[in-house]
C-alpha atoms as a PDB file:
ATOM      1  CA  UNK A   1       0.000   0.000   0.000  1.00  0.00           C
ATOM      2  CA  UNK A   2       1.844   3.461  -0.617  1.00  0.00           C
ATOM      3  CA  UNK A   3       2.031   5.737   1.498  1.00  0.00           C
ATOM      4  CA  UNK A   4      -0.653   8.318   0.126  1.00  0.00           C
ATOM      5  CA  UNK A   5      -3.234   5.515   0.593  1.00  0.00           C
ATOM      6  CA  UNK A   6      -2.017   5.065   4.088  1.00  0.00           C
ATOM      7  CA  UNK A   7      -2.299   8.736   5.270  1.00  0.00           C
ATOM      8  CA  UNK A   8      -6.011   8.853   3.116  1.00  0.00           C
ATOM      9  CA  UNK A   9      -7.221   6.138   5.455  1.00  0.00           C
ATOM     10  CA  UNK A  10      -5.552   7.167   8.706  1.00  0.00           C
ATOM     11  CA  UNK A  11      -7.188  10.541   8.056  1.00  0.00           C
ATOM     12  CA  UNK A  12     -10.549   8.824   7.197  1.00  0.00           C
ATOM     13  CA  UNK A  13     -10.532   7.136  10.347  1.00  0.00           C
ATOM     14  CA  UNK A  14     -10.008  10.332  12.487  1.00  0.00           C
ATOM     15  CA  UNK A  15     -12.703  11.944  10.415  1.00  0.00           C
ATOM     16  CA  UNK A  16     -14.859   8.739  11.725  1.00  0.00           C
ATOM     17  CA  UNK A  17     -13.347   9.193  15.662  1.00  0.00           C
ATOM     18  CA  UNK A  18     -13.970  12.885  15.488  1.00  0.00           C
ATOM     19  CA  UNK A  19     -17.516  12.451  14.038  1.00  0.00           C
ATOM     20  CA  UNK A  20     -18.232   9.708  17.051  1.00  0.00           C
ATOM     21  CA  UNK A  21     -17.151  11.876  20.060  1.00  0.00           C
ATOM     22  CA  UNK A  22     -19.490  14.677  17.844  1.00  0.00           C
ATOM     23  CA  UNK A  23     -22.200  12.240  17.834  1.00  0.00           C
ATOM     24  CA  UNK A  24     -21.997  11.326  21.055  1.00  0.00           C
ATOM     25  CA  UNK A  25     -21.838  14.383  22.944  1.00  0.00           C
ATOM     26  CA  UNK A  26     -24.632  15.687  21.107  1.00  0.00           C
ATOM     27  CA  UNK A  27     -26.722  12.869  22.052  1.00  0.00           C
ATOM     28  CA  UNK A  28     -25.474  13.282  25.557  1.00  0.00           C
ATOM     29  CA  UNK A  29     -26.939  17.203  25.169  1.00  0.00           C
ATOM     30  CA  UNK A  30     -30.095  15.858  24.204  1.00  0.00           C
ATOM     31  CA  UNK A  31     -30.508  13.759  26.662  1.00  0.00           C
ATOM     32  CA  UNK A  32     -29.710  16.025  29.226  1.00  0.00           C
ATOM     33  CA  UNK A  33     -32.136  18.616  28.073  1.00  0.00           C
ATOM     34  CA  UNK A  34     -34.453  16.092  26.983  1.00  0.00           C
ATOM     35  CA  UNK A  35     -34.316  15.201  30.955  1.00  0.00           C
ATOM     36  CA  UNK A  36     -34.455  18.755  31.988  1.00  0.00           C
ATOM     37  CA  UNK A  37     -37.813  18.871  30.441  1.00  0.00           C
ATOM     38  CA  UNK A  38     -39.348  15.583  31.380  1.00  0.00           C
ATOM     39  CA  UNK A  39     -38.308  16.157  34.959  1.00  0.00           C
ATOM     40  CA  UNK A  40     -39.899  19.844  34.606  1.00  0.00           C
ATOM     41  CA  UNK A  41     -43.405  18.643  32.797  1.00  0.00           C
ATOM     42  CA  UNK A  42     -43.528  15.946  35.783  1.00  0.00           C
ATOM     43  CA  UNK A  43     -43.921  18.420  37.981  1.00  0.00           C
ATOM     44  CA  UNK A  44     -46.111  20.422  36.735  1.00  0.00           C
ATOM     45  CA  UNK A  45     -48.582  17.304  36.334  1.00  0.00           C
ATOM     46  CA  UNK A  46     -47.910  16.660  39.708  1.00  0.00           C
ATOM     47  CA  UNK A  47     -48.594  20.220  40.816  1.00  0.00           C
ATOM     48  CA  UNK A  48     -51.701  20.671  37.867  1.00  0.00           C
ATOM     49  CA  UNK A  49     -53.183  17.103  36.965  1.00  0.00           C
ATOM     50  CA  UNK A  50     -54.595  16.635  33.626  1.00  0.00           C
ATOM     51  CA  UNK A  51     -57.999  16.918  33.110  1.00  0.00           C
ATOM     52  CA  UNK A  52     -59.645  13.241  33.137  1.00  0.00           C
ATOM     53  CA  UNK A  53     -60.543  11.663  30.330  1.00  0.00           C
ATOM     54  CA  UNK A  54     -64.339  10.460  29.799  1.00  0.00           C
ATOM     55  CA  UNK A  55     -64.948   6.600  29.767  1.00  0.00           C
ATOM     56  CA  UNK A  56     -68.160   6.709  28.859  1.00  0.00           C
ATOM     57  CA  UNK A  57     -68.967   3.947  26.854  1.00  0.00           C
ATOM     58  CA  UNK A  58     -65.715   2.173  27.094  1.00  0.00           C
ATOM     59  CA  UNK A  59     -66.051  -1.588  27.263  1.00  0.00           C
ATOM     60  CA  UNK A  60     -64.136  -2.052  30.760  1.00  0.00           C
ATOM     61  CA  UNK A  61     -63.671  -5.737  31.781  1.00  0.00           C
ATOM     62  CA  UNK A  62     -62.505  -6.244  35.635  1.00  0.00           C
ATOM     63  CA  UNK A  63     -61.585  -9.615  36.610  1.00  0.00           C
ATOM     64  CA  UNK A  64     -61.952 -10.916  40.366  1.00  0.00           C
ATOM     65  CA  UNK A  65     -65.878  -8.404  39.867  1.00  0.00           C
ATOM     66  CA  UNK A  66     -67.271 -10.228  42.643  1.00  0.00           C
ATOM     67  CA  UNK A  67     -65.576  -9.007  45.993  1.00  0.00           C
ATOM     68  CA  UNK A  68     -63.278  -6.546  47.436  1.00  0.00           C
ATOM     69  CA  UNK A  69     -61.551  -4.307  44.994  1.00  0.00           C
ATOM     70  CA  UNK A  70     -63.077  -6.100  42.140  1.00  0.00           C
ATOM     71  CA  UNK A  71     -66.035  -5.057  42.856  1.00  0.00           C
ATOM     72  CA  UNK A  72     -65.784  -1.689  43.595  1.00  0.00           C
ATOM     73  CA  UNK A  73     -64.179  -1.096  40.547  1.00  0.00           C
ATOM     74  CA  UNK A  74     -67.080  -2.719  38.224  1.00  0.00           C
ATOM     75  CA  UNK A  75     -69.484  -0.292  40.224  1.00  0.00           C
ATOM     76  CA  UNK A  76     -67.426   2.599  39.965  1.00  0.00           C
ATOM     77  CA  UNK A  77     -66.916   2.441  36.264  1.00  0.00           C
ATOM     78  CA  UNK A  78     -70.914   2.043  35.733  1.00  0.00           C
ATOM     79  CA  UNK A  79     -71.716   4.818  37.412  1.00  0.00           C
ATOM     80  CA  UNK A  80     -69.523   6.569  35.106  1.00  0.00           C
ATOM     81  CA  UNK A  81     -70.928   5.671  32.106  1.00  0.00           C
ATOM     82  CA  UNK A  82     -68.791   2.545  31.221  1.00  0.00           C
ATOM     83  CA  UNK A  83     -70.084  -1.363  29.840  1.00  0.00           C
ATOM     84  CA  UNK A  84     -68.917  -3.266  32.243  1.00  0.00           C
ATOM     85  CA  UNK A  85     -67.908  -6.729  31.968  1.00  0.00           C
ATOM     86  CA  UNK A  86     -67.791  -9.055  35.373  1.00  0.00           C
ATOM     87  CA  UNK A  87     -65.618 -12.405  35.341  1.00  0.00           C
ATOM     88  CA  UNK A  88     -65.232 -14.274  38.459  1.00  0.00           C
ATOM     89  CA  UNK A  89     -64.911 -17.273  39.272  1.00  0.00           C
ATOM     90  CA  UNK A  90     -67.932 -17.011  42.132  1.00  0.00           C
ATOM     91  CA  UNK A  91     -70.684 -16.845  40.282  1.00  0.00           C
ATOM     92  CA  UNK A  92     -73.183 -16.266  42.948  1.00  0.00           C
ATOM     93  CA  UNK A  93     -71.246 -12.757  43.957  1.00  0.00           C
ATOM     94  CA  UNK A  94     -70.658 -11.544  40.595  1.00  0.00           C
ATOM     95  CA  UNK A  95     -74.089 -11.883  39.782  1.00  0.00           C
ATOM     96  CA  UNK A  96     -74.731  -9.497  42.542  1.00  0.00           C
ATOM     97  CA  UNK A  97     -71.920  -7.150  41.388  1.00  0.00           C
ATOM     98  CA  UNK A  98     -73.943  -6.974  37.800  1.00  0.00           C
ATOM     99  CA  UNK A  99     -76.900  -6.941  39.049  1.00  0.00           C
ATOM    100  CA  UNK A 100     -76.130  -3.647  41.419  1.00  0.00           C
ATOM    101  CA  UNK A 101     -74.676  -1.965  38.572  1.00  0.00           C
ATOM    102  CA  UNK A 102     -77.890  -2.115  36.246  1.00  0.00           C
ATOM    103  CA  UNK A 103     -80.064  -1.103  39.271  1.00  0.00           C
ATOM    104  CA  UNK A 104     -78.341   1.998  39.392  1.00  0.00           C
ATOM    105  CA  UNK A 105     -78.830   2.480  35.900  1.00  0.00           C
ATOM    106  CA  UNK A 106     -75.785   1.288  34.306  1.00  0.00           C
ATOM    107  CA  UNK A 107     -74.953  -1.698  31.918  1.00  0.00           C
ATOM    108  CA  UNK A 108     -72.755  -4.609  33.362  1.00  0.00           C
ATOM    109  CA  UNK A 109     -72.659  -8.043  31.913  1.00  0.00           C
ATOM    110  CA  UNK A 110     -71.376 -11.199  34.131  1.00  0.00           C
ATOM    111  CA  UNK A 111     -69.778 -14.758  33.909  1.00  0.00           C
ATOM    112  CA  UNK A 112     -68.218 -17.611  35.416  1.00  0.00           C
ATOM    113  CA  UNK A 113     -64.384 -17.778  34.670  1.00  0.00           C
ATOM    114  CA  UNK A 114     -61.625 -19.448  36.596  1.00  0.00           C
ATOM    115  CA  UNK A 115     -59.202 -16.865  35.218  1.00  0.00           C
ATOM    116  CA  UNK A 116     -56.505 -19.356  36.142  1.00  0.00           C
ATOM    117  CA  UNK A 117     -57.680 -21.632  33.278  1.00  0.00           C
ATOM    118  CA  UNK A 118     -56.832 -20.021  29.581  1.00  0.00           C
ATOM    119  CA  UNK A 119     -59.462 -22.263  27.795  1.00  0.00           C
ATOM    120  CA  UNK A 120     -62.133 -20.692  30.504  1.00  0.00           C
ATOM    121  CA  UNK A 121     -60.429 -17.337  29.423  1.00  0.00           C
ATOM    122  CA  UNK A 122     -60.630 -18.062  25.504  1.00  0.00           C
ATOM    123  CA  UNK A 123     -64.481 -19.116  26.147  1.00  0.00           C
ATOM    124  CA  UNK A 124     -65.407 -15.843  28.315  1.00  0.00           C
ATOM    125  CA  UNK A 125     -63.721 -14.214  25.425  1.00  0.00           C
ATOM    126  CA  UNK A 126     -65.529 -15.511  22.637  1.00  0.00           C
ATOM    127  CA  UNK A 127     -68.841 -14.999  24.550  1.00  0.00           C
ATOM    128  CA  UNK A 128     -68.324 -11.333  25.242  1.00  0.00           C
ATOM    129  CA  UNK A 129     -67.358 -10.757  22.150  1.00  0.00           C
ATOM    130  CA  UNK A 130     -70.422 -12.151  21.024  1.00  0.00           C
ATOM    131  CA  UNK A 131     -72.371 -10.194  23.782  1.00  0.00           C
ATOM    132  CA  UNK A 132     -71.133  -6.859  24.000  1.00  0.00           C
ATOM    133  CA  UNK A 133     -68.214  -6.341  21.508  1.00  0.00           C
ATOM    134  CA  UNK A 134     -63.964  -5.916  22.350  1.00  0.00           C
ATOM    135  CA  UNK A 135     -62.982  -5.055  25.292  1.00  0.00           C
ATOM    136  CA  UNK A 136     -61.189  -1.441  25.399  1.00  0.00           C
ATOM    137  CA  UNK A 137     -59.643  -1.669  28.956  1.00  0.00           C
ATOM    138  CA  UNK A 138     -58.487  -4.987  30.865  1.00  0.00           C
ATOM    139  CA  UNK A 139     -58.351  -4.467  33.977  1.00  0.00           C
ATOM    140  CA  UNK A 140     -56.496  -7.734  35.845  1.00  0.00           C
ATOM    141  CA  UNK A 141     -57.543  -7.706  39.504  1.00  0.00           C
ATOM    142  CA  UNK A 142     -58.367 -11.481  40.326  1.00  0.00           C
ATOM    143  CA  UNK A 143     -55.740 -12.719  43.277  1.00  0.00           C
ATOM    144  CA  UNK A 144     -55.824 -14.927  46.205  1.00  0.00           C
ATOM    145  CA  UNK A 145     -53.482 -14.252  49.169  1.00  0.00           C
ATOM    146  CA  UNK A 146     -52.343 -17.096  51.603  1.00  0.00           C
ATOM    147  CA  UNK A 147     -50.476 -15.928  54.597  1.00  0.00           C
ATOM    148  CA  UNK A 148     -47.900 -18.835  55.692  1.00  0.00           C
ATOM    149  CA  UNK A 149     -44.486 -19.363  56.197  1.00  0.00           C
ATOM    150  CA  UNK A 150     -43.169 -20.622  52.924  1.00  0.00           C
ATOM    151  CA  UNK A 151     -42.285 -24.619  53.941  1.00  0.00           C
ATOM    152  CA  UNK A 152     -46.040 -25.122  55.090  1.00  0.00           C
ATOM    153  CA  UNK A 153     -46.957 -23.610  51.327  1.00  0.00           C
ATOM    154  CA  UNK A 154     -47.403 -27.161  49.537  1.00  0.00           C
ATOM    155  CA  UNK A 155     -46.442 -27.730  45.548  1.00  0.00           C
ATOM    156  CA  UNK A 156     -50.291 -27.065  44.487  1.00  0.00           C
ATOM    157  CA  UNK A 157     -50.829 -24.204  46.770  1.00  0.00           C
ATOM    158  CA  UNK A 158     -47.426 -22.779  44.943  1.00  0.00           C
ATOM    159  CA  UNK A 159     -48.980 -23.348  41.405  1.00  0.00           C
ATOM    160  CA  UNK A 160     -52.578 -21.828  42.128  1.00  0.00           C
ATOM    161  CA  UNK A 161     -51.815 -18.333  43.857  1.00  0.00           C
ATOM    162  CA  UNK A 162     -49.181 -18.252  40.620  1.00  0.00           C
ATOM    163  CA  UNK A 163     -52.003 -19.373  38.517  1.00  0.00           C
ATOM    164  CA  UNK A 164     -54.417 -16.509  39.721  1.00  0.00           C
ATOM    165  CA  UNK A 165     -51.984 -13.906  40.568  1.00  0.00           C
ATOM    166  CA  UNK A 166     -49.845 -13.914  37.527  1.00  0.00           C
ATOM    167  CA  UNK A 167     -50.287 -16.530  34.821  1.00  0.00           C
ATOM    168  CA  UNK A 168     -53.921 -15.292  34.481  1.00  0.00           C
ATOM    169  CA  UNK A 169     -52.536 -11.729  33.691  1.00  0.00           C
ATOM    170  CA  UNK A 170     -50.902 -13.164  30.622  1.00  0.00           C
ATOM    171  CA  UNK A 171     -53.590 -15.526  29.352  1.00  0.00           C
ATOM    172  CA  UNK A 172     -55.980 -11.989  29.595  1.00  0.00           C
ATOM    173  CA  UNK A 173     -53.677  -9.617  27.997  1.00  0.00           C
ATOM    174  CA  UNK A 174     -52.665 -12.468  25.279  1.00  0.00           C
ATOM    175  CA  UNK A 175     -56.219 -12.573  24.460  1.00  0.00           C
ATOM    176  CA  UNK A 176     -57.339  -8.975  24.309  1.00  0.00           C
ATOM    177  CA  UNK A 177     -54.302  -6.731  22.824  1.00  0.00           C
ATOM    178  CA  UNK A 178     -54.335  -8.183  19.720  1.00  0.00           C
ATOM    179  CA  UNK A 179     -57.721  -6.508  19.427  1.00  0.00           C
ATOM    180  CA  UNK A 180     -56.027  -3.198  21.246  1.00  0.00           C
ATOM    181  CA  UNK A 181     -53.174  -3.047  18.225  1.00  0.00           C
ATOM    182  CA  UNK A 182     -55.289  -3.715  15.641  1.00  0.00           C
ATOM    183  CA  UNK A 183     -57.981  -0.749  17.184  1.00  0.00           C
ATOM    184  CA  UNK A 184     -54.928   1.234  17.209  1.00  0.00           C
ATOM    185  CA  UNK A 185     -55.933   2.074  21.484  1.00  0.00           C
ATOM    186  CA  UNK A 186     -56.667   0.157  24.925  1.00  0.00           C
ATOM    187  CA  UNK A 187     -55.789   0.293  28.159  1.00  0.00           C
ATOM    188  CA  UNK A 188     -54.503  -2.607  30.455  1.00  0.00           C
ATOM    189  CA  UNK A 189     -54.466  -1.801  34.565  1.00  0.00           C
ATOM    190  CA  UNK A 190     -53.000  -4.731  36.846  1.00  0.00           C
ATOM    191  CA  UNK A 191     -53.249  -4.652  40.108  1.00  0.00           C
ATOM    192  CA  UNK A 192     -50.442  -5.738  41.787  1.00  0.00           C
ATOM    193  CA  UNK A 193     -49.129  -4.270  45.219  1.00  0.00           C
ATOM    194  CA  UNK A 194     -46.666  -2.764  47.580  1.00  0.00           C
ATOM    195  CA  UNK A 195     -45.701  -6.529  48.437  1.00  0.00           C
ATOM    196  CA  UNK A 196     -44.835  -6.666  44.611  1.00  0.00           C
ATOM    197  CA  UNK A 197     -42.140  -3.241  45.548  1.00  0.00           C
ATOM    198  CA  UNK A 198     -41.058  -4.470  49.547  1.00  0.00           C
ATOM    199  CA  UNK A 199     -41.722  -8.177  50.319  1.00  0.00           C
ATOM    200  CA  UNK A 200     -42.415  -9.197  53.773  1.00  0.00           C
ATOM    201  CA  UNK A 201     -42.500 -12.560  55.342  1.00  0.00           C
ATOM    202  CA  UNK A 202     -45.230 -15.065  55.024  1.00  0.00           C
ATOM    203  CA  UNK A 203     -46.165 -13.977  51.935  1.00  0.00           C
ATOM    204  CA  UNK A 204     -43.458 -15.517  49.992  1.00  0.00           C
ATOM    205  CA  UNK A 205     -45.534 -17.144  47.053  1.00  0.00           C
ATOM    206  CA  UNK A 206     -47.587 -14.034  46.874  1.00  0.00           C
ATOM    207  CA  UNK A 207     -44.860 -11.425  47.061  1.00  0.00           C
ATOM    208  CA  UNK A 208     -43.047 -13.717  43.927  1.00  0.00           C
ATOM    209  CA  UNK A 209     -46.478 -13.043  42.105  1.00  0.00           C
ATOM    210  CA  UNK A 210     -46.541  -9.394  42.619  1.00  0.00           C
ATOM    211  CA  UNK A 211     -43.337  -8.784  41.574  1.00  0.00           C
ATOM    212  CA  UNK A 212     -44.023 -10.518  38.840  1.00  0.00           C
ATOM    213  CA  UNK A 213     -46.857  -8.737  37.427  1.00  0.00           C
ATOM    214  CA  UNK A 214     -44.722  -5.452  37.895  1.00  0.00           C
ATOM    215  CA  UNK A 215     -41.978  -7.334  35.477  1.00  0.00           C
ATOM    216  CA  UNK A 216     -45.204  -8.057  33.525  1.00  0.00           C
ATOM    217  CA  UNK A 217     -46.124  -4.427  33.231  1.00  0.00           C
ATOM    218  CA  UNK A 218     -42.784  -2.859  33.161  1.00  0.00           C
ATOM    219  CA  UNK A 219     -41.611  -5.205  30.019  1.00  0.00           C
ATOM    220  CA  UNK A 220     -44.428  -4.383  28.138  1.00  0.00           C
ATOM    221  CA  UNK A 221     -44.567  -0.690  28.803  1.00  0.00           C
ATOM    222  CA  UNK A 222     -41.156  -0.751  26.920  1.00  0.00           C
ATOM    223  CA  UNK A 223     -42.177  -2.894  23.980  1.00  0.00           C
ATOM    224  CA  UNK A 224     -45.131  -1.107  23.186  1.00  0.00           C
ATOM    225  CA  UNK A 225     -43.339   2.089  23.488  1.00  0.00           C
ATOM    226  CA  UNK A 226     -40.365   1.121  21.228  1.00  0.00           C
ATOM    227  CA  UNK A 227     -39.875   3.459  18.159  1.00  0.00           C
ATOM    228  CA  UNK A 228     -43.245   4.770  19.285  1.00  0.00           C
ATOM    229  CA  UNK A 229     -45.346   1.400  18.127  1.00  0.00           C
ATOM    230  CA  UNK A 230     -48.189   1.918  19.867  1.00  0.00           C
ATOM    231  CA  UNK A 231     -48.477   5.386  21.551  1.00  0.00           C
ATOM    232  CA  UNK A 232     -52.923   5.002  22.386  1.00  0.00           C
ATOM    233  CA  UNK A 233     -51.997   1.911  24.361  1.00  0.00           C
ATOM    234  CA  UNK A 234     -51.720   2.644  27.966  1.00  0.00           C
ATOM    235  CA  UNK A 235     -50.995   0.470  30.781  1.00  0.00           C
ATOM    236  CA  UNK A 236     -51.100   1.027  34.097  1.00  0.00           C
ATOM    237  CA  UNK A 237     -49.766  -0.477  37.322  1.00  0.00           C
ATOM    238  CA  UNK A 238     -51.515  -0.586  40.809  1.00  0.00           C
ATOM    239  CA  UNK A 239     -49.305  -0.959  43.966  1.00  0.00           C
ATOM    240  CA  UNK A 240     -51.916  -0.858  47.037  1.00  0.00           C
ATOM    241  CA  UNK A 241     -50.900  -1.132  50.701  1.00  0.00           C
ATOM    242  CA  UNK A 242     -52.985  -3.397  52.639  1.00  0.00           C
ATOM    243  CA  UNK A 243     -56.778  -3.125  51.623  1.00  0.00           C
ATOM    244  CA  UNK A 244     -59.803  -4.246  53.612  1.00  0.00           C
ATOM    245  CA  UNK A 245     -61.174  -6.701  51.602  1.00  0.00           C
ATOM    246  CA  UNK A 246     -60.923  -9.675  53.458  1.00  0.00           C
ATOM    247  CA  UNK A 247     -57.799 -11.232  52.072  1.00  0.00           C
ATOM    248  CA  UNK A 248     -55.484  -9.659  54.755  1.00  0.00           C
ATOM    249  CA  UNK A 249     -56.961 -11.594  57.469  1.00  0.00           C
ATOM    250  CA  UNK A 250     -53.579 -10.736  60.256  1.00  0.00           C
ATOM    251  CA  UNK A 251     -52.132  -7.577  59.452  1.00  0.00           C
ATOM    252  CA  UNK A 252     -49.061  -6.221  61.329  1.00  0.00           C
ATOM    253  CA  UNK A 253     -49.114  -2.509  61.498  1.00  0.00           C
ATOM    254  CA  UNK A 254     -47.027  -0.374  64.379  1.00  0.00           C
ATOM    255  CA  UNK A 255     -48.283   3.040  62.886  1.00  0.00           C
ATOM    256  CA  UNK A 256     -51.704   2.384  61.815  1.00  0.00           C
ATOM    257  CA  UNK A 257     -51.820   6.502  61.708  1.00  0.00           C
ATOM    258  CA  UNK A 258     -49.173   6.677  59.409  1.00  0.00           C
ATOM    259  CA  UNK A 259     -49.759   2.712  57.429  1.00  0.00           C
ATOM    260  CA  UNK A 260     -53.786   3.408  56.798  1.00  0.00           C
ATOM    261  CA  UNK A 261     -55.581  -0.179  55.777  1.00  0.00           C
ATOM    262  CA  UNK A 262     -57.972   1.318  52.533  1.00  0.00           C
ATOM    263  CA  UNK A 263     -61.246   0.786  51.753  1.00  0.00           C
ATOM    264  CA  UNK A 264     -62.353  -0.917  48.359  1.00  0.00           C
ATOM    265  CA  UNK A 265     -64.249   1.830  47.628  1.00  0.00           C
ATOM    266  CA  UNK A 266     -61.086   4.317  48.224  1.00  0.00           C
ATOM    267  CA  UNK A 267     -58.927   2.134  46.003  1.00  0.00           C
ATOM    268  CA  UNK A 268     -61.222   1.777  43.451  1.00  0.00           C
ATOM    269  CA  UNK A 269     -61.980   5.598  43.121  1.00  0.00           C
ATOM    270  CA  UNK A 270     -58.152   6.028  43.206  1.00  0.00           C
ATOM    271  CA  UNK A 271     -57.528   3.722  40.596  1.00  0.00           C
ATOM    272  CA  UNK A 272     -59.993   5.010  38.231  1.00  0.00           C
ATOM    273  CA  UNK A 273     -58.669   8.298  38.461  1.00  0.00           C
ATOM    274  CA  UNK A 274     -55.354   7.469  37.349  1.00  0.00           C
ATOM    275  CA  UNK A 275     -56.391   5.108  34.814  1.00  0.00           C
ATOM    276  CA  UNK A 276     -58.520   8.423  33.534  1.00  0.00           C
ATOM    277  CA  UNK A 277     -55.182  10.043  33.790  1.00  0.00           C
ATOM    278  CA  UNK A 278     -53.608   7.622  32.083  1.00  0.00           C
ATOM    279  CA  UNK A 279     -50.515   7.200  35.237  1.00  0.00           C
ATOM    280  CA  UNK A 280     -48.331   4.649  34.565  1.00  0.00           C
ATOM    281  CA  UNK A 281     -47.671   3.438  38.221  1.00  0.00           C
ATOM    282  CA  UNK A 282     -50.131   3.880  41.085  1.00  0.00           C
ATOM    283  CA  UNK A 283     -49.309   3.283  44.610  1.00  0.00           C
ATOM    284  CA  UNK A 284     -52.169   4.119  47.131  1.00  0.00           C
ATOM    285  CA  UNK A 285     -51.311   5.536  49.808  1.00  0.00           C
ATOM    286  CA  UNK A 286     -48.909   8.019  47.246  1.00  0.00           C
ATOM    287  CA  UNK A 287     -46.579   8.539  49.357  1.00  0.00           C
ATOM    288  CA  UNK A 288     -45.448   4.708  49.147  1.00  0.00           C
ATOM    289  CA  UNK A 289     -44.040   5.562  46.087  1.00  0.00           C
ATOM    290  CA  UNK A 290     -41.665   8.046  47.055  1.00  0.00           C
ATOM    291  CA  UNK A 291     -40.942   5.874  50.390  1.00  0.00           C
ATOM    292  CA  UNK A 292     -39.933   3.302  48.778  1.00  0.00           C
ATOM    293  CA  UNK A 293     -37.495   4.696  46.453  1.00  0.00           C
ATOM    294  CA  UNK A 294     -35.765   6.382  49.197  1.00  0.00           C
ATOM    295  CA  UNK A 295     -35.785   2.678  51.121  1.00  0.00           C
ATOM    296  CA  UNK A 296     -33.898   1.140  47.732  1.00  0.00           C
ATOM    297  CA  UNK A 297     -30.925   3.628  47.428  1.00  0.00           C
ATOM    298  CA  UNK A 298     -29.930   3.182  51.318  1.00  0.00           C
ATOM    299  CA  UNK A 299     -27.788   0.418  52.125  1.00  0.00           C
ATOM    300  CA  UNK A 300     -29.066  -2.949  52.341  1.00  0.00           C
ATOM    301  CA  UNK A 301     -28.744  -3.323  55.957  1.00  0.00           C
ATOM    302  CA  UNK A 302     -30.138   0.125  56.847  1.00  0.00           C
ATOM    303  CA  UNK A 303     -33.040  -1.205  54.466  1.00  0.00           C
ATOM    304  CA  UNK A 304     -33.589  -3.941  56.661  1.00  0.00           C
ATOM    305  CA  UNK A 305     -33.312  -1.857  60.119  1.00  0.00           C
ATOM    306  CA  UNK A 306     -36.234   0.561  58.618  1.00  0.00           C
ATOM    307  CA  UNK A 307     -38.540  -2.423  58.242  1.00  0.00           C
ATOM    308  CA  UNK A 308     -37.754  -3.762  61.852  1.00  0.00           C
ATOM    309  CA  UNK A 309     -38.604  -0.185  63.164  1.00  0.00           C
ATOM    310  CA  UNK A 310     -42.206   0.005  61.061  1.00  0.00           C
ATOM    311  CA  UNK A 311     -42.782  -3.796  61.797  1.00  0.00           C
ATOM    312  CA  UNK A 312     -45.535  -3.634  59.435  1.00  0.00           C
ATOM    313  CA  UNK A 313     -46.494  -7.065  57.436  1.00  0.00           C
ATOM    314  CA  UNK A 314     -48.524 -10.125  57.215  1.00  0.00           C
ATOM    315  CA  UNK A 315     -49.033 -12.555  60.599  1.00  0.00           C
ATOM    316  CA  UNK A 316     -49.670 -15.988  59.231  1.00  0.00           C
ATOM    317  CA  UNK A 317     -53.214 -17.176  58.999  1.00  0.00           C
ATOM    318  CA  UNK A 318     -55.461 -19.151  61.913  1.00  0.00           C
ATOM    319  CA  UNK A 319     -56.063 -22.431  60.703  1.00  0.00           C
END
C-alpha cells in the first residue's frame, strides 16, 4: 500500500473518531435537556393534573368483579358511564356485582371464569365478544393471598396463587391486545401491590407473584413504546398497601396513623382516576411511592433496620 493511501485512510478514520465523540456528545446534550424537560413537565402534572378523560362507553372488563376491589371497581366504572364486563370465578357474587350496577342504571354483563384456566379465558372471550363487543380496557384484579411461612406452602398451593396472581394476567392480555393493536388504542391496569415493591414474610408465594406482574407491566410498557409502536396503548400499574377486603386476614401494622388499611371503595376511586389520567404506576397511599425509592438507594442493611422499626407485614393465617 503506498504511502498516500495510508495517510487517506488514517485521516478517514479520524474523520470517523472525530464524528463519534461529535455524535456522542450531542446525544449526551439531548438527553440532558431532553431530561431537563421531562423532569420539569412531571412536575407540573404533579402540581396541575390533567384533566380526566371520559370513559363513557368504554367496554371495561374487571376480573376478580365479585368481591373486594373487584367489585368496587365494576361499580365505579358504571356509574360513570362505562359497559362493564364481570368475570369471576364465584358466580353467585358476581351476579350481585352486575346486578347492582344495572339497578343503578348502568350496563354490566357477568360470567363464570376461573381466570386461572386459559381455555375458561378463551371461552369468556368468545362470549363477550359475542355479547357486547372488544374489550377497550383490561383491567387484571383477580388474586388470592395465603399468609404462611413458605415450607407449610405445599407444591399445588405454589402453582394456584401463581395461577391466579400472575399466569392469568398473561392468558388476559394475550387474548385482548391483539384486538387493542389492531384498534390502534386500549388500556390494560393490573393490580399488583406494595408486596410486589417491599416483600415481607409469610407472603413468599404471593410477594413472587406481585413482583411478577410489575416485570409483567414494566416489560411491556417498553415494547409497546419502542420506536413509538403503539403510543394510544396505555398500561397502568396498581401498587396498594394493605386493603380491607378480606384477604389480609392478620395484618401487622405499628403506625396504623401513618400505614392506613384502605377501603375498596377508596382504592377503586383512586384507581380510576389514574387510569382516567392515564398514570403509569399507582401506589395508594402516594406517598409509598416516594418511600420506597428512598428505602432502595440506602444500604441494604439500613433497608432492613427501617422495616424492623415500622414492623408492618402479614401474621400468618389461623387455621
Amino acid at each position: 500500500m503506498s504511502l498516500t493511501a495510508t495517510r487517506v485512510i488514517r485521516m478517514f478514520t479520524g474523520l470517523m473518531v472525530v464524528y463519534q465523540l461529535v455524535l456522542l456528545v450531542t446525544d449526551l446534550l439531548h438527553l440532558m435537556c431532553r431530561s431537563l424537560y421531562l423532569t420539569l413537565r412531571t412536575a407540573w402534572c404533579t402540581l396541575s393534573p390533567p384533566r380526566p378523560k371520559s370513559i363513557v362507553g368504554e367496554v371495561v372488563l374487571v376480573t376478580g368483579a365479585g368481591h373486594g376491589i373487584g367489585r368496587e371497581l365494576s361499580l365505579q366504572f358504571g356509574r360513570l358511564g362505562a359497559k362493564v364486563i364481570c368475570l369471576d370465578i364465584n358466580e353467585t357474587t358476581n351476579k350481585k356485582t352486575v346486578s347492582d350496577i344495572n339497578l343503578e342504571g348502568g350496563a354490566a354483563w357477568g360470567y363464570q371464569c376461573d381466570v386461572s384456566s386459559r381455555e375458561e379465558i378463551r371461552q369468556a372471550a368468545a362470549q363477550v365478544r359475542s355479547d357486547v363487543g372488544e374489550v377497550t380496557i383490561l383491567v387484571n384484579n383477580a388474586g388470592i393471598m395465603p399468609a404462611k411461612p413458605f415450607l407449610r406452602h405445599s407444591p399445588e398451593d405454589i402453582t394456584n396463587i401463581f395461577s391466579v396472581n400472575i399466569f392469568s394476567h398473561f392468558w388476559m392480555v394475550q387474548e385482548w391486545l391483539p384486538s387493542f393493536i389492531t384498534q390502534g388504542s386500549g388500556h390494560i391496569v393490573a393490580i399488583s401491590s406494595i408486596a410486589g415493591l417491599m416483600a415481607t414474610s409469610n407472603l413468599v408465594p404471593y410477594c413472587s407473584t406481585k413482583y411478577a406482574v410489575k416485570g409483567l407491566m414494566d416489560g411491556l410498557t417498553e415494547e409497546l413504546r419502542y420506536a413509538d409502536r403503539h403510543p394510544n396503548i396505555h398500561l397502568t400499574c396498581v401498587h396498594p398497601f394493605i386493603v380491607d377486603t378480606g384477604l389480609s386476614k392478620n395484618p401487622r401494622i405499628r403506625f396504623p396513623s401513618i400505614n392506613v388499611i384502605t377501603s375498596p371503595a377508596q382504592c377503586a376511586t383512586r384507581i380510576i382516576d389514574g387510569v382516567r389520567r392515564e398514570e403509569e404506576v399507582i401506589c395508594i397511599p402516594g406517598r409509598d411511592y416516594y418511600f420506597i425509592k428512598l428505602m432502595n438507594i440506602l444500604p441494604r442493611e439500613v433497608y432492613k433496620a427501617v422495616l424492623d422499626f415500622f414492623d408492618t407485614g402479614m401474621d400468618e393465617d389461623d387455621e
